[in-house]
C-alpha atoms as a PDB file:
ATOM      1  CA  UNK A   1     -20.421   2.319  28.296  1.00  0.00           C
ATOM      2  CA  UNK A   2     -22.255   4.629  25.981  1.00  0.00           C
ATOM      3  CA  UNK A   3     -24.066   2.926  23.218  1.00  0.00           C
ATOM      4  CA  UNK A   4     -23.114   5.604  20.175  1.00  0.00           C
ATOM      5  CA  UNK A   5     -19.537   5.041  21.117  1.00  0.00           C
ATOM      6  CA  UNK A   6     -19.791   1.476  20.675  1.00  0.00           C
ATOM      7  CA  UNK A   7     -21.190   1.686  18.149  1.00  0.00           C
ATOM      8  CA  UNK A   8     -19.223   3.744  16.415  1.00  0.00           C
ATOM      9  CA  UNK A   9     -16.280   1.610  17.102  1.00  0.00           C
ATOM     10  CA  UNK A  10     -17.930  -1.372  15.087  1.00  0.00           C
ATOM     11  CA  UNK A  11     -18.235   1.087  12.062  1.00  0.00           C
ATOM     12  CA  UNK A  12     -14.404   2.188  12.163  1.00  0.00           C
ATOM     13  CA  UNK A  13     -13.414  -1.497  12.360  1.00  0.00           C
ATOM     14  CA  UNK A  14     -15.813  -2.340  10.027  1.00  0.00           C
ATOM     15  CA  UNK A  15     -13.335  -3.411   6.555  1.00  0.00           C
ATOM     16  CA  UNK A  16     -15.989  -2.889   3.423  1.00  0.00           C
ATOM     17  CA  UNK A  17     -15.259  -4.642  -0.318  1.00  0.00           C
ATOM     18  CA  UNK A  18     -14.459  -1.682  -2.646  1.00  0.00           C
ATOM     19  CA  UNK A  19     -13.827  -2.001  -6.454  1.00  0.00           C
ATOM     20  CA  UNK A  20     -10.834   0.228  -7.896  1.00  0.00           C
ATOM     21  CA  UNK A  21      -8.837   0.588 -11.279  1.00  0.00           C
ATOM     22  CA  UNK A  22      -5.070   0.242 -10.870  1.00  0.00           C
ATOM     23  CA  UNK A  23      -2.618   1.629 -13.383  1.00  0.00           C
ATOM     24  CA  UNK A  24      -1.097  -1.404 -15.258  1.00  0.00           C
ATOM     25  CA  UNK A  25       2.474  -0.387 -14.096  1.00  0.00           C
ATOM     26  CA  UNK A  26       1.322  -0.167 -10.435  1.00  0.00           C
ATOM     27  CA  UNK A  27      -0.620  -3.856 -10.828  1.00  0.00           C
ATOM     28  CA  UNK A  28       2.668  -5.479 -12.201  1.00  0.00           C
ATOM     29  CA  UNK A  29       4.575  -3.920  -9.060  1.00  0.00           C
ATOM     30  CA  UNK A  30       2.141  -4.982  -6.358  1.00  0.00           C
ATOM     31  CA  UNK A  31       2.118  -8.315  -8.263  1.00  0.00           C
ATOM     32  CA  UNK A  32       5.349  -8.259  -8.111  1.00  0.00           C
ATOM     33  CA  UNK A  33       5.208  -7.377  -3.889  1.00  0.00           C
ATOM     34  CA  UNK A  34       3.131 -10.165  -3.765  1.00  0.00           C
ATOM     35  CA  UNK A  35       5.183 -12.108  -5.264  1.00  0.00           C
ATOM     36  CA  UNK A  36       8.020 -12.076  -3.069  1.00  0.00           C
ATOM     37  CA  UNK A  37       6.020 -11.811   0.257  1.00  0.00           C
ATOM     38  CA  UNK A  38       4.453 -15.090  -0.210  1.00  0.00           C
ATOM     39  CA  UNK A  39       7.704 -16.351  -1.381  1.00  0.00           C
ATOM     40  CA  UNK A  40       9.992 -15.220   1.574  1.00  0.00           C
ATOM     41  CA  UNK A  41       7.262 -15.564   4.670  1.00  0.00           C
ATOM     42  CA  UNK A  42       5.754 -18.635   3.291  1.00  0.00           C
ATOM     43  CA  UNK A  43       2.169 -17.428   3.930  1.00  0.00           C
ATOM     44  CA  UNK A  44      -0.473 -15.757   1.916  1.00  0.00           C
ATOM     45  CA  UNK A  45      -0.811 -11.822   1.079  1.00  0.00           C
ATOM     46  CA  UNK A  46      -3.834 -11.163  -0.808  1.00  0.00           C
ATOM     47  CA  UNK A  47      -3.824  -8.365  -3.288  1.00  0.00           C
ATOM     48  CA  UNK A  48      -5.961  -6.024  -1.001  1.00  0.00           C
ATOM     49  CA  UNK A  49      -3.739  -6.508   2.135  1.00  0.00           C
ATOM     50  CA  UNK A  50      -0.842  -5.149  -0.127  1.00  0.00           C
ATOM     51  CA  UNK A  51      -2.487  -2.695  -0.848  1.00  0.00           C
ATOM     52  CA  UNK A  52      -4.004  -1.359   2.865  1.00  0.00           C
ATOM     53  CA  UNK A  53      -0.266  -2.243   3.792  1.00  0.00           C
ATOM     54  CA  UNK A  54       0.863   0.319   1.058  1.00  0.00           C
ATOM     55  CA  UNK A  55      -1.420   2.668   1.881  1.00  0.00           C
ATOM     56  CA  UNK A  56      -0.987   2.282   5.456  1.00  0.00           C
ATOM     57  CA  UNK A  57       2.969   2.956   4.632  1.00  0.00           C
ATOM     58  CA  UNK A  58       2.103   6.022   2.940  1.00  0.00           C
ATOM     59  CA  UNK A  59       0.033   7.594   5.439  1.00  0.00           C
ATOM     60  CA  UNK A  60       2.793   6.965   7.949  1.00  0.00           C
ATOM     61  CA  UNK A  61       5.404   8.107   5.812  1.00  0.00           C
ATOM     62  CA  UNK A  62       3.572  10.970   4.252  1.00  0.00           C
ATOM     63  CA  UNK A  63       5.724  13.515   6.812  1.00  0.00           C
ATOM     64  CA  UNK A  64       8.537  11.761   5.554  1.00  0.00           C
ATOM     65  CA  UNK A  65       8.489  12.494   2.017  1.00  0.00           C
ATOM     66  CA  UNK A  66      10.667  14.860   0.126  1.00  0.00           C
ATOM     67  CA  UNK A  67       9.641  17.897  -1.929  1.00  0.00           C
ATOM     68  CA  UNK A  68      10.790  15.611  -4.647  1.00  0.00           C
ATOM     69  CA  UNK A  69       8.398  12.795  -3.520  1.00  0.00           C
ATOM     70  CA  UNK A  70       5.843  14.271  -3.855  1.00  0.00           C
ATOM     71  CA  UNK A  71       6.368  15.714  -7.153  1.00  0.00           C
ATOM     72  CA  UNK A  72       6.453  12.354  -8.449  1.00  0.00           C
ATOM     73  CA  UNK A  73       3.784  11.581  -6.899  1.00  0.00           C
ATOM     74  CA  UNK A  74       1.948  14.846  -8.848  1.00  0.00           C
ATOM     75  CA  UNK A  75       3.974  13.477 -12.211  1.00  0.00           C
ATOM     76  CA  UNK A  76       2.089  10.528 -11.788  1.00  0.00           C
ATOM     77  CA  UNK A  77      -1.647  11.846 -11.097  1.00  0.00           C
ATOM     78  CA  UNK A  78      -1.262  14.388 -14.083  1.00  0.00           C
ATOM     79  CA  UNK A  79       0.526  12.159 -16.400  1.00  0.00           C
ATOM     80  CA  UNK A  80      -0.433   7.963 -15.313  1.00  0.00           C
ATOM     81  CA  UNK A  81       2.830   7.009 -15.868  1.00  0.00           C
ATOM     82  CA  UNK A  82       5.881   6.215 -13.570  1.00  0.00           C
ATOM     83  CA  UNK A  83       8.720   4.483 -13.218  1.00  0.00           C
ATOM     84  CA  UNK A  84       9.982   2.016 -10.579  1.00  0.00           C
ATOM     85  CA  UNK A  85      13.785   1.465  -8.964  1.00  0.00           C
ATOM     86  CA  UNK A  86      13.534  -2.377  -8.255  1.00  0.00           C
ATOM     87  CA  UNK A  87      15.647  -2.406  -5.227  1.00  0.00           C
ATOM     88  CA  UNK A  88      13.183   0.260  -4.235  1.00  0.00           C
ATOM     89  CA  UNK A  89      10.556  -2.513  -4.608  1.00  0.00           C
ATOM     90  CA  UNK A  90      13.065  -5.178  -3.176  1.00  0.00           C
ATOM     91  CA  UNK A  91      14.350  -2.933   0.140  1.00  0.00           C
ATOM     92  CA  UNK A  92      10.308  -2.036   0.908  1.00  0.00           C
ATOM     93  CA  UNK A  93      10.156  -6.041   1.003  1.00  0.00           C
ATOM     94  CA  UNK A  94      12.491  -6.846   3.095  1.00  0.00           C
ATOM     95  CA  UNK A  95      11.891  -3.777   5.580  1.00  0.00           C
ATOM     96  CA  UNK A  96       8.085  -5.757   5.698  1.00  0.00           C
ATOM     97  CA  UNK A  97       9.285  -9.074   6.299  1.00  0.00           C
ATOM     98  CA  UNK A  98      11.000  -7.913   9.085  1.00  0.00           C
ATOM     99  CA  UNK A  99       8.352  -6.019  10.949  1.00  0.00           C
END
């Protein structure tokens, strides 16, 4: 096996610690993930796997989204505020528990 394609698969497996600011109103709702995920499986989620999870979500969704989507999702960037349907928060849950 080539060595420069080993080693490049130990860099993209590779996870690195990263420091990032989170809206207040997005903290309280990945709290809030949290929350319930350690509740209902009985097993930890740590704050940063929520959030690769999320992200992961999004980049698998992302051909998924509406027009309207992603205009919230603009709202949000230009504006840093947003608004969240609980069951929203409650069905993405459940649909994780599941998997």
């Amino acid at each position: 096996m080539d060595n420069g394609h080993k080693n490049s698969q130990k860099i993209a497996n590779h996870k690195r610690k990263r420091s990032i600011t989170i809206n207040t109103v997005l903290e309280e709702k990945l709290r809030d993930i949290q929350s319930q995920l350690i509740g209902n499986t009985k097993s930890n989620w740590s704050l940063s796997m929520i959030v690769n999870v999320l992200i992961i979500a999004g980049l698998l969704a992302l051909d998924k989204l509406s027009k309207e989507d992603l205009h919230k999702i603009k709202y949000f960037i230009e504006s840093d505020k947003i608004t969240f349907n609980h069951k929203t928060v409650k069905d993405f849950v459940e649909q994780i528990i599941k998997a």
